[in-house]
ModelCIF file with pLDDT and N, C-alpha, C, O atoms, coordinates in Angstrom:
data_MODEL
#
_entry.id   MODEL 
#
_entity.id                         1 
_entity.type                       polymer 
_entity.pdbx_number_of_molecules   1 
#
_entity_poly.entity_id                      1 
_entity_poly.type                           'polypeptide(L)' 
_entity_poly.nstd_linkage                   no 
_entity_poly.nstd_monomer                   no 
_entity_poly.pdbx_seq_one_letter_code       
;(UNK)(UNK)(UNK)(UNK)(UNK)(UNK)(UNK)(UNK)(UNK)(UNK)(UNK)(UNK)(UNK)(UNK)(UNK)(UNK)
(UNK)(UNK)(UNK)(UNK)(UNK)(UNK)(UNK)(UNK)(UNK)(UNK)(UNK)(UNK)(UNK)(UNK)(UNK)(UNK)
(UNK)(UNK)(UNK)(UNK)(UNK)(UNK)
;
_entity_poly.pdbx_seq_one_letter_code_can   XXXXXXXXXXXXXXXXXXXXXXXXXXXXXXXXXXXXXX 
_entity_poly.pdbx_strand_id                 A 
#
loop_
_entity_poly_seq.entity_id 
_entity_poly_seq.num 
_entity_poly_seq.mon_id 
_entity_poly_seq.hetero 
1 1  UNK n 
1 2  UNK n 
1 3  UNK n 
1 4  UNK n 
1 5  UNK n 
1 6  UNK n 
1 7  UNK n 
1 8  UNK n 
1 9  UNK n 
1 10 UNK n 
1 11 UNK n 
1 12 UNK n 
1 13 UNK n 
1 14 UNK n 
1 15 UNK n 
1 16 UNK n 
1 17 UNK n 
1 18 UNK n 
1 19 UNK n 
1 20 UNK n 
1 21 UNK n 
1 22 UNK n 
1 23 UNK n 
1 24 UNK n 
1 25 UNK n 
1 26 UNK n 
1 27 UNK n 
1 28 UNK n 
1 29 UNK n 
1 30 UNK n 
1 31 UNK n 
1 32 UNK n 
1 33 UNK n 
1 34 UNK n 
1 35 UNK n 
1 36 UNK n 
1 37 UNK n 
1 38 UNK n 
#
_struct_asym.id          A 
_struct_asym.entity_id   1 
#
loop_
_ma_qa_metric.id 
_ma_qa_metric.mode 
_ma_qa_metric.name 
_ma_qa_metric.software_group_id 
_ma_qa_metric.type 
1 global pLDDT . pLDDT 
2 local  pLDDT . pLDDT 
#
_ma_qa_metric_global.metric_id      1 
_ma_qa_metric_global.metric_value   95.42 
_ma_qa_metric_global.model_id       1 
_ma_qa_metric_global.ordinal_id     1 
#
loop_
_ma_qa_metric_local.label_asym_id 
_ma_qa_metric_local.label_comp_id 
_ma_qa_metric_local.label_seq_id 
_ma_qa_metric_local.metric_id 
_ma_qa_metric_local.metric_value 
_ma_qa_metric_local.model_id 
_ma_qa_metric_local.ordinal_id 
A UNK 1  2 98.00 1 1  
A UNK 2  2 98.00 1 2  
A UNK 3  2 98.00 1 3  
A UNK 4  2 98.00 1 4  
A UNK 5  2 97.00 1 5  
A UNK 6  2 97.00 1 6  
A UNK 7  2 97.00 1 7  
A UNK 8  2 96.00 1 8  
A UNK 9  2 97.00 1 9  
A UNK 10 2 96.00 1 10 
A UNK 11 2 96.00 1 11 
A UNK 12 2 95.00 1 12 
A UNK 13 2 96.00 1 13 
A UNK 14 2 97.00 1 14 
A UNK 15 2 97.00 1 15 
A UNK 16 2 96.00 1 16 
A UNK 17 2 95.00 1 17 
A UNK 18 2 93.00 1 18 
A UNK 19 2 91.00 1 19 
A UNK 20 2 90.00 1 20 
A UNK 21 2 85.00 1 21 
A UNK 22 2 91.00 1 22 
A UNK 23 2 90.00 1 23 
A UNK 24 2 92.00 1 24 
A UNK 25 2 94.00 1 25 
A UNK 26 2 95.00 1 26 
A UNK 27 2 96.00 1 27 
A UNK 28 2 97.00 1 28 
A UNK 29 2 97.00 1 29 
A UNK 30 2 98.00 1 30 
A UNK 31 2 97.00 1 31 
A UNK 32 2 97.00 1 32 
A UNK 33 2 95.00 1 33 
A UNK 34 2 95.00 1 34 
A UNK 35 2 97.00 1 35 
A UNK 36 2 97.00 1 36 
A UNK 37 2 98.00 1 37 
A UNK 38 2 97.00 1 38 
#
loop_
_atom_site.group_PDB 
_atom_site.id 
_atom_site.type_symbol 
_atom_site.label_atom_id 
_atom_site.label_alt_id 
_atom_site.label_comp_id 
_atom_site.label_asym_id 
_atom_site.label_entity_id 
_atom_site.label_seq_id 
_atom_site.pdbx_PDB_ins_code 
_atom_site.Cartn_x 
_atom_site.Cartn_y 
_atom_site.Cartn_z 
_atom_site.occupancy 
_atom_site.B_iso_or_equiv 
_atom_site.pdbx_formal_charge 
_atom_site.auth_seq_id 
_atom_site.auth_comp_id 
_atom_site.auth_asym_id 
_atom_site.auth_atom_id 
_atom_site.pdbx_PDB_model_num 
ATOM 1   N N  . UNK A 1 1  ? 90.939  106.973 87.997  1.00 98.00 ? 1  UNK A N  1 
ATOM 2   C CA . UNK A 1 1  ? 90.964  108.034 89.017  1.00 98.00 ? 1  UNK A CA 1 
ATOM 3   C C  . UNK A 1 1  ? 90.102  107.659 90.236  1.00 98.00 ? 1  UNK A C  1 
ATOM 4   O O  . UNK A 1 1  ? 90.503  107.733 91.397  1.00 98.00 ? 1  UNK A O  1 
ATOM 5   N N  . UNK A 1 2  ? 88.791  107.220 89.829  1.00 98.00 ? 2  UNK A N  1 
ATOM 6   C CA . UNK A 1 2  ? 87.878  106.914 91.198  1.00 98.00 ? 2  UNK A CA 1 
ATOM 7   C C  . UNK A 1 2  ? 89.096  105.540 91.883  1.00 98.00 ? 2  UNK A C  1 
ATOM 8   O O  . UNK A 1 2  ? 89.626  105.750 92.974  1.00 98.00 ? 2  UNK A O  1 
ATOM 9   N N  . UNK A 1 3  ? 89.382  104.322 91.167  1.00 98.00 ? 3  UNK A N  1 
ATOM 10  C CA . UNK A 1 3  ? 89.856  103.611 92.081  1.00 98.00 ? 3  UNK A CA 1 
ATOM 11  C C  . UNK A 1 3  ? 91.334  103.910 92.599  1.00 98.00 ? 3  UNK A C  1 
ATOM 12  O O  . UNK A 1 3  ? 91.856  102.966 93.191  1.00 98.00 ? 3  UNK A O  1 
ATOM 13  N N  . UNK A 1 4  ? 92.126  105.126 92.465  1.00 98.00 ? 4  UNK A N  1 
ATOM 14  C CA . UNK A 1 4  ? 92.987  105.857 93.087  1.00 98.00 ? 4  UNK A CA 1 
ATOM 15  C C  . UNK A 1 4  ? 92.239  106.453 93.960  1.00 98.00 ? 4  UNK A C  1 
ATOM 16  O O  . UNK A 1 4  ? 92.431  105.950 95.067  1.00 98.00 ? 4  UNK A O  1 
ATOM 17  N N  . UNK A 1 5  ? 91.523  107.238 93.981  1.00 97.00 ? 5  UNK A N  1 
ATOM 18  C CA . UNK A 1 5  ? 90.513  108.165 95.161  1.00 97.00 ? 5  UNK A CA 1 
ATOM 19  C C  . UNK A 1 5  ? 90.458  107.027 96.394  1.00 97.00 ? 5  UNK A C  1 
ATOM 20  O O  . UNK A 1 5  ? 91.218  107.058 97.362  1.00 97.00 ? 5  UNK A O  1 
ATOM 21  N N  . UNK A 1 6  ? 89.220  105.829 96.139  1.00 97.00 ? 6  UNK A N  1 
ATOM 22  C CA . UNK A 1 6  ? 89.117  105.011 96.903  1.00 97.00 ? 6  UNK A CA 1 
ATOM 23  C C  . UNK A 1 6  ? 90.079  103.949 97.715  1.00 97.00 ? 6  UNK A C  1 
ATOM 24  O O  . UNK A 1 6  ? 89.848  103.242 98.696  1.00 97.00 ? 6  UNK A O  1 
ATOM 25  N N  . UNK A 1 7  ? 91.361  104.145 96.825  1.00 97.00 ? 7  UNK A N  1 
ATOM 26  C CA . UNK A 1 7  ? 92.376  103.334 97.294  1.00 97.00 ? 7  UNK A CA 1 
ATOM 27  C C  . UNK A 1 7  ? 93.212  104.280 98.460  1.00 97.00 ? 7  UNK A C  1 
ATOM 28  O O  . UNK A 1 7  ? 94.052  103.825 99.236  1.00 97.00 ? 7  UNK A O  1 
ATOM 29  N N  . UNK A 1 8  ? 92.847  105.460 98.399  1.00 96.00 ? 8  UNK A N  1 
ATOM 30  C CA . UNK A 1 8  ? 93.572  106.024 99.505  1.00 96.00 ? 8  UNK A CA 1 
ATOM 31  C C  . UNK A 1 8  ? 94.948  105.829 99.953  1.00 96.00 ? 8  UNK A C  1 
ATOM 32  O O  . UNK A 1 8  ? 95.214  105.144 100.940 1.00 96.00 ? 8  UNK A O  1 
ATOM 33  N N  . UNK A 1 9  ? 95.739  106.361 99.314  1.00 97.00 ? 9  UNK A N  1 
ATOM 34  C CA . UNK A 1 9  ? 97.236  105.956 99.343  1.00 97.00 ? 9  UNK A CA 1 
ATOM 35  C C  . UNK A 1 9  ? 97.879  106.549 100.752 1.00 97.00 ? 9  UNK A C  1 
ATOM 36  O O  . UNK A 1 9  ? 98.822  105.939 101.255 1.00 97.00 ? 9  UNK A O  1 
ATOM 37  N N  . UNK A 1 10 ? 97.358  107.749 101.384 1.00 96.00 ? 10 UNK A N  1 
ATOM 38  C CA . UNK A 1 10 ? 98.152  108.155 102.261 1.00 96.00 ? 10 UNK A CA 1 
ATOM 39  C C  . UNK A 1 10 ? 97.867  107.218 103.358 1.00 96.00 ? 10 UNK A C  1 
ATOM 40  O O  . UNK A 1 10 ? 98.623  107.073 104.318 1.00 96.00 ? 10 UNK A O  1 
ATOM 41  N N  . UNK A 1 11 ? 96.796  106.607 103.202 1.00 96.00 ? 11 UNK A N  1 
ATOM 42  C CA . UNK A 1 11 ? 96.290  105.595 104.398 1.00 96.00 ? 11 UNK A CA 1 
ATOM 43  C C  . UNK A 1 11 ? 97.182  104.080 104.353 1.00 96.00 ? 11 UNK A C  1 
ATOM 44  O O  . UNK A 1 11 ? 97.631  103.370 105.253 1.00 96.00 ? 11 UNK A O  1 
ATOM 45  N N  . UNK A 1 12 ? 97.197  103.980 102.992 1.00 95.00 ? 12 UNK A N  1 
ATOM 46  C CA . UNK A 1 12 ? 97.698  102.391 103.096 1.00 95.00 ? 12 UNK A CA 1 
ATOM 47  C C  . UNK A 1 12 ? 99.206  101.904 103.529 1.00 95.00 ? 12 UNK A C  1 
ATOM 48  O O  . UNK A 1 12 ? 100.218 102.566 103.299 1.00 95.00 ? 12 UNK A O  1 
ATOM 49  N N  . UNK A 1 13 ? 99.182  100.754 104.131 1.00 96.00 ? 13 UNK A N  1 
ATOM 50  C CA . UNK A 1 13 ? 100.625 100.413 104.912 1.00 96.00 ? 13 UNK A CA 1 
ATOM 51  C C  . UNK A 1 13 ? 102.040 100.471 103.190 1.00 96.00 ? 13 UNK A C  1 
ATOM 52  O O  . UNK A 1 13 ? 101.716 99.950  102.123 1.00 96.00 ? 13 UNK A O  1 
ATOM 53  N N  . UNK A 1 14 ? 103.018 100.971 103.323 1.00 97.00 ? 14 UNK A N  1 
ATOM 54  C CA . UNK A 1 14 ? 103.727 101.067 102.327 1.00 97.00 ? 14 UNK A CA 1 
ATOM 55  C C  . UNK A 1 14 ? 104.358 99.895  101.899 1.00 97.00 ? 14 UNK A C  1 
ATOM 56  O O  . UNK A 1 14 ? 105.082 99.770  100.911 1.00 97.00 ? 14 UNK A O  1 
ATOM 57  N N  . UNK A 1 15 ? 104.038 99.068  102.693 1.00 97.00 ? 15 UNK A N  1 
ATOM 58  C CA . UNK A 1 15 ? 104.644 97.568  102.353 1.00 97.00 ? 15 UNK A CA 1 
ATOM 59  C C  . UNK A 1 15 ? 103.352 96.469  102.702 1.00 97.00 ? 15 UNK A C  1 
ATOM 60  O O  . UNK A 1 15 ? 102.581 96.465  103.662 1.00 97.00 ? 15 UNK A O  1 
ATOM 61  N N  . UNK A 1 16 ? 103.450 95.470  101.426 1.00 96.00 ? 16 UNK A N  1 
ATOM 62  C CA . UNK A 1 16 ? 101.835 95.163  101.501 1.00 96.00 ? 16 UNK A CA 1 
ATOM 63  C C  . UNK A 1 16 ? 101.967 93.302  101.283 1.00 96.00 ? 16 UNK A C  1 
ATOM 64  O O  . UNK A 1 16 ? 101.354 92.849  100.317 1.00 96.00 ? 16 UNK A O  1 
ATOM 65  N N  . UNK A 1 17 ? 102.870 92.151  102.313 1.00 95.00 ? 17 UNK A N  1 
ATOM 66  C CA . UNK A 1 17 ? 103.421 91.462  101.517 1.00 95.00 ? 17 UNK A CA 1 
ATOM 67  C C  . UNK A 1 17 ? 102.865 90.392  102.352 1.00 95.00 ? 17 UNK A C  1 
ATOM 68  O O  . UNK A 1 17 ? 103.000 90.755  103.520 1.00 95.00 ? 17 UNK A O  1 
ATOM 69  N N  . UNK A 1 18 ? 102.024 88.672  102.268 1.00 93.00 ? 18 UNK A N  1 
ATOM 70  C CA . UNK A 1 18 ? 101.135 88.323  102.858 1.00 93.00 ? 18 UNK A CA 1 
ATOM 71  C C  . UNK A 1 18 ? 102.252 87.502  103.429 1.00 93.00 ? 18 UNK A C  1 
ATOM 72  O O  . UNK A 1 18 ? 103.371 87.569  102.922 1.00 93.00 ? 18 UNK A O  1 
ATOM 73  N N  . UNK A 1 19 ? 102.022 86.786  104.384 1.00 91.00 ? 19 UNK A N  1 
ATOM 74  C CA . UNK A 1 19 ? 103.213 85.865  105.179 1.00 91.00 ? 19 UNK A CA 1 
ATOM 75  C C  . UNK A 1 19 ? 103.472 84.674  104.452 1.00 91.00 ? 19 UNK A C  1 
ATOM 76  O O  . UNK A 1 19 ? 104.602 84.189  104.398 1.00 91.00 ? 19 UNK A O  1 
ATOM 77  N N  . UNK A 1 20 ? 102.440 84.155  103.865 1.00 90.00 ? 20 UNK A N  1 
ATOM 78  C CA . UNK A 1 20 ? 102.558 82.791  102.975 1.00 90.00 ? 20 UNK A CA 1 
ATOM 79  C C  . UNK A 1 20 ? 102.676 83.656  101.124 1.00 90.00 ? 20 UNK A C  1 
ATOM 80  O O  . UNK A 1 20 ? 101.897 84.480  100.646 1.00 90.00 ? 20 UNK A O  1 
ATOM 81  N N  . UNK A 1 21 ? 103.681 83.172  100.619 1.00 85.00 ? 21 UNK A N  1 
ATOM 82  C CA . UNK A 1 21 ? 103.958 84.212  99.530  1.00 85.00 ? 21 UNK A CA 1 
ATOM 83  C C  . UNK A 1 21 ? 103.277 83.261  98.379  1.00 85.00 ? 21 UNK A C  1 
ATOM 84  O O  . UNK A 1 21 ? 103.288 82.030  98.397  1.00 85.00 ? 21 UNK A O  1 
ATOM 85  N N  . UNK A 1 22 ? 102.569 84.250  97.183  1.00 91.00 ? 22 UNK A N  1 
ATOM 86  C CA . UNK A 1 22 ? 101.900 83.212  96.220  1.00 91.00 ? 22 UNK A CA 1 
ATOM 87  C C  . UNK A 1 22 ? 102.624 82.342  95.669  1.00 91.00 ? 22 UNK A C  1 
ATOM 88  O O  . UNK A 1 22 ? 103.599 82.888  96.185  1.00 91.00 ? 22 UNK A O  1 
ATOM 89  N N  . UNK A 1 23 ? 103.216 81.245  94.936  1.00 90.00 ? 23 UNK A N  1 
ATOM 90  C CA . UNK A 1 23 ? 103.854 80.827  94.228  1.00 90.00 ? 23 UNK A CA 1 
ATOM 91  C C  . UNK A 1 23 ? 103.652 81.372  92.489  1.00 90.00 ? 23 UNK A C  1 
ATOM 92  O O  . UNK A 1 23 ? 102.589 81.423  91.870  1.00 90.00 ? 23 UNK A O  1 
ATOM 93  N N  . UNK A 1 24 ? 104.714 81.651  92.105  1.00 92.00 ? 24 UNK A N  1 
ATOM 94  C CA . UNK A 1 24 ? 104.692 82.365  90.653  1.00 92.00 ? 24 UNK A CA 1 
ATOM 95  C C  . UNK A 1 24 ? 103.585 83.222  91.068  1.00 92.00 ? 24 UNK A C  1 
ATOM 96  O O  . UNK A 1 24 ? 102.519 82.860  90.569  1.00 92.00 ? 24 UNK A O  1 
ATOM 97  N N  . UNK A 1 25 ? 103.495 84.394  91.937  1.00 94.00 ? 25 UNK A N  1 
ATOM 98  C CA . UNK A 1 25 ? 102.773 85.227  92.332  1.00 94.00 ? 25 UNK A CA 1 
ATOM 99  C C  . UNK A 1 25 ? 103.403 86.635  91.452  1.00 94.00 ? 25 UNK A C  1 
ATOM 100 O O  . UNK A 1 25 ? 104.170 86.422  90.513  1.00 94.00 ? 25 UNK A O  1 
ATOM 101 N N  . UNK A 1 26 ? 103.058 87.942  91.790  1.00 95.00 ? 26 UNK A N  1 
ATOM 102 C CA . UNK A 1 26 ? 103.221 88.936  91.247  1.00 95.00 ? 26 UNK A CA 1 
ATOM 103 C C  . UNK A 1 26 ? 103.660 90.013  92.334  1.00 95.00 ? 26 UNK A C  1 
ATOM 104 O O  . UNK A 1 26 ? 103.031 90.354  93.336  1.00 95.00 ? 26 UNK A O  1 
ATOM 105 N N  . UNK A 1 27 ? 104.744 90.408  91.941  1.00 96.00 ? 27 UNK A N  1 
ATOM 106 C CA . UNK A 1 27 ? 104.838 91.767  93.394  1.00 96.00 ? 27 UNK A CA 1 
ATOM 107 C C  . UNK A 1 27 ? 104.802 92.981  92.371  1.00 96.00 ? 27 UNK A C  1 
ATOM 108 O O  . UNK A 1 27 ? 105.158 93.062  91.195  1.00 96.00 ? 27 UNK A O  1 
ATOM 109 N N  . UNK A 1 28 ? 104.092 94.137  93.484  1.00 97.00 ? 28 UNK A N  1 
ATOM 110 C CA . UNK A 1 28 ? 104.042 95.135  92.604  1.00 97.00 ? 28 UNK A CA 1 
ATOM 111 C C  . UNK A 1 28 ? 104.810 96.333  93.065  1.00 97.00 ? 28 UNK A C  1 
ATOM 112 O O  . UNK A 1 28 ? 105.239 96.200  94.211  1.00 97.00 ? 28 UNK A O  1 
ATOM 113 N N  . UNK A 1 29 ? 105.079 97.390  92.522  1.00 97.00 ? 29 UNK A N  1 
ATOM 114 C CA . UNK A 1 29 ? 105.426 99.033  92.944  1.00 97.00 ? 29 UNK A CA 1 
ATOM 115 C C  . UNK A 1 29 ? 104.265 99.941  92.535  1.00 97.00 ? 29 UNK A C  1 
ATOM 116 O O  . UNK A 1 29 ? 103.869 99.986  91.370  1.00 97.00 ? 29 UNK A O  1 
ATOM 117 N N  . UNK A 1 30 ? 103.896 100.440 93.218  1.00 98.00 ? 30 UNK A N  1 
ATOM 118 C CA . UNK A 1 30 ? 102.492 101.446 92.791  1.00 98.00 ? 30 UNK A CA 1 
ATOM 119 C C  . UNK A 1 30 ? 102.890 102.776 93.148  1.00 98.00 ? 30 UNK A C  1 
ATOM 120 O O  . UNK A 1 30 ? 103.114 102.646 94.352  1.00 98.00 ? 30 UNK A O  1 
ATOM 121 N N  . UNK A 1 31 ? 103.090 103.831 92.894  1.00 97.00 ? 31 UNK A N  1 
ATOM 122 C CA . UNK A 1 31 ? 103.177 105.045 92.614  1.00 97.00 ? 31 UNK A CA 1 
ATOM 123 C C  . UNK A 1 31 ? 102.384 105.612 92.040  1.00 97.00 ? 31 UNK A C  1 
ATOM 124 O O  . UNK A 1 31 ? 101.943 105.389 90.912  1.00 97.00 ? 31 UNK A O  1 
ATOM 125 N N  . UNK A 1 32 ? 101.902 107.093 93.400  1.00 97.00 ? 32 UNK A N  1 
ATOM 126 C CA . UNK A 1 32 ? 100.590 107.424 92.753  1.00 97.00 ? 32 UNK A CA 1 
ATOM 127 C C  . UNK A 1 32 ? 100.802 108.959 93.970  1.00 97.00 ? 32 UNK A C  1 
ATOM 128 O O  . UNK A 1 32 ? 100.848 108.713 95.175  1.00 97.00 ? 32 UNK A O  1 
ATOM 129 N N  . UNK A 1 33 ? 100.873 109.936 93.645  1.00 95.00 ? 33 UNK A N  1 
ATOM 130 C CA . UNK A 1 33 ? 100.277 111.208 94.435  1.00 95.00 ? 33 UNK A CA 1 
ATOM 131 C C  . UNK A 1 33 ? 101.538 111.614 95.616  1.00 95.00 ? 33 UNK A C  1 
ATOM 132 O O  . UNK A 1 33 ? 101.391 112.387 96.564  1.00 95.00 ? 33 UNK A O  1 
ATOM 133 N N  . UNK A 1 34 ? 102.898 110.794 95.224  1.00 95.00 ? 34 UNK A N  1 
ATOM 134 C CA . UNK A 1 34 ? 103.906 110.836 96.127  1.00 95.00 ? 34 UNK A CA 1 
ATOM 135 C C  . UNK A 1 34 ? 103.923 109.993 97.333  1.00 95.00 ? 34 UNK A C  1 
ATOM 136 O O  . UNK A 1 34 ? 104.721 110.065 98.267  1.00 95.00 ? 34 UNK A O  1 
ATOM 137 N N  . UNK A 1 35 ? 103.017 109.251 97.199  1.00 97.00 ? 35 UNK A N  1 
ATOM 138 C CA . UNK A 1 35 ? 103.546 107.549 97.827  1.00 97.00 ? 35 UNK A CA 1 
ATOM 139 C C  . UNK A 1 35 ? 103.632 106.207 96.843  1.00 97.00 ? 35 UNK A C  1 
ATOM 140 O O  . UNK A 1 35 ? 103.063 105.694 95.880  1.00 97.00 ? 35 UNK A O  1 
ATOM 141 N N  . UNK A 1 36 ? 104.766 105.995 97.779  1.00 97.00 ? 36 UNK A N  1 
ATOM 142 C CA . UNK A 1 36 ? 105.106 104.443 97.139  1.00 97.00 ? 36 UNK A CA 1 
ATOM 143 C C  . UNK A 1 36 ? 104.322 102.817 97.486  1.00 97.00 ? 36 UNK A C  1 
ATOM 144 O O  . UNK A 1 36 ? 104.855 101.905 98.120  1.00 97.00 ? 36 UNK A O  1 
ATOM 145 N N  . UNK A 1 37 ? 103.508 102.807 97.123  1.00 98.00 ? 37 UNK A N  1 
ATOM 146 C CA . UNK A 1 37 ? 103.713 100.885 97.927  1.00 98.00 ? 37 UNK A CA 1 
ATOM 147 C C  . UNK A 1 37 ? 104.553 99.824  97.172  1.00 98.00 ? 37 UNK A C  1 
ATOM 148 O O  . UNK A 1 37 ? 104.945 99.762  96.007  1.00 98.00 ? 37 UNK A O  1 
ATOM 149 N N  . UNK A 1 38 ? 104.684 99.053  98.190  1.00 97.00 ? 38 UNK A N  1 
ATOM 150 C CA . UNK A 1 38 ? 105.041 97.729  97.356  1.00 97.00 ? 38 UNK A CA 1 
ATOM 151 C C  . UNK A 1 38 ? 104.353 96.785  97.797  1.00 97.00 ? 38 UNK A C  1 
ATOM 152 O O  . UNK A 1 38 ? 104.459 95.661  97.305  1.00 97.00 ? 38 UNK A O  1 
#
């Protein structure tokens, strides 16, 4: 719960994806309080 609080979802960009992509990296979907990221 605190690191949902601190993560602040209404703030964060809904798409979260770095320009150089990891190799065998991990993408995620996070759902939490009626926002989505990816």
């Amino acid at each position: 719960r605190a690191a949902l609080a601190a993560a602040d979802f209404p703030r964060q960009e809904r798409v979260q994806f770095p320009e150089e992509p990891v190799r065998d990296g991990f993408t995620y979907q996070i759902v939490h309080g009626g926002y989505e990221i990816g």
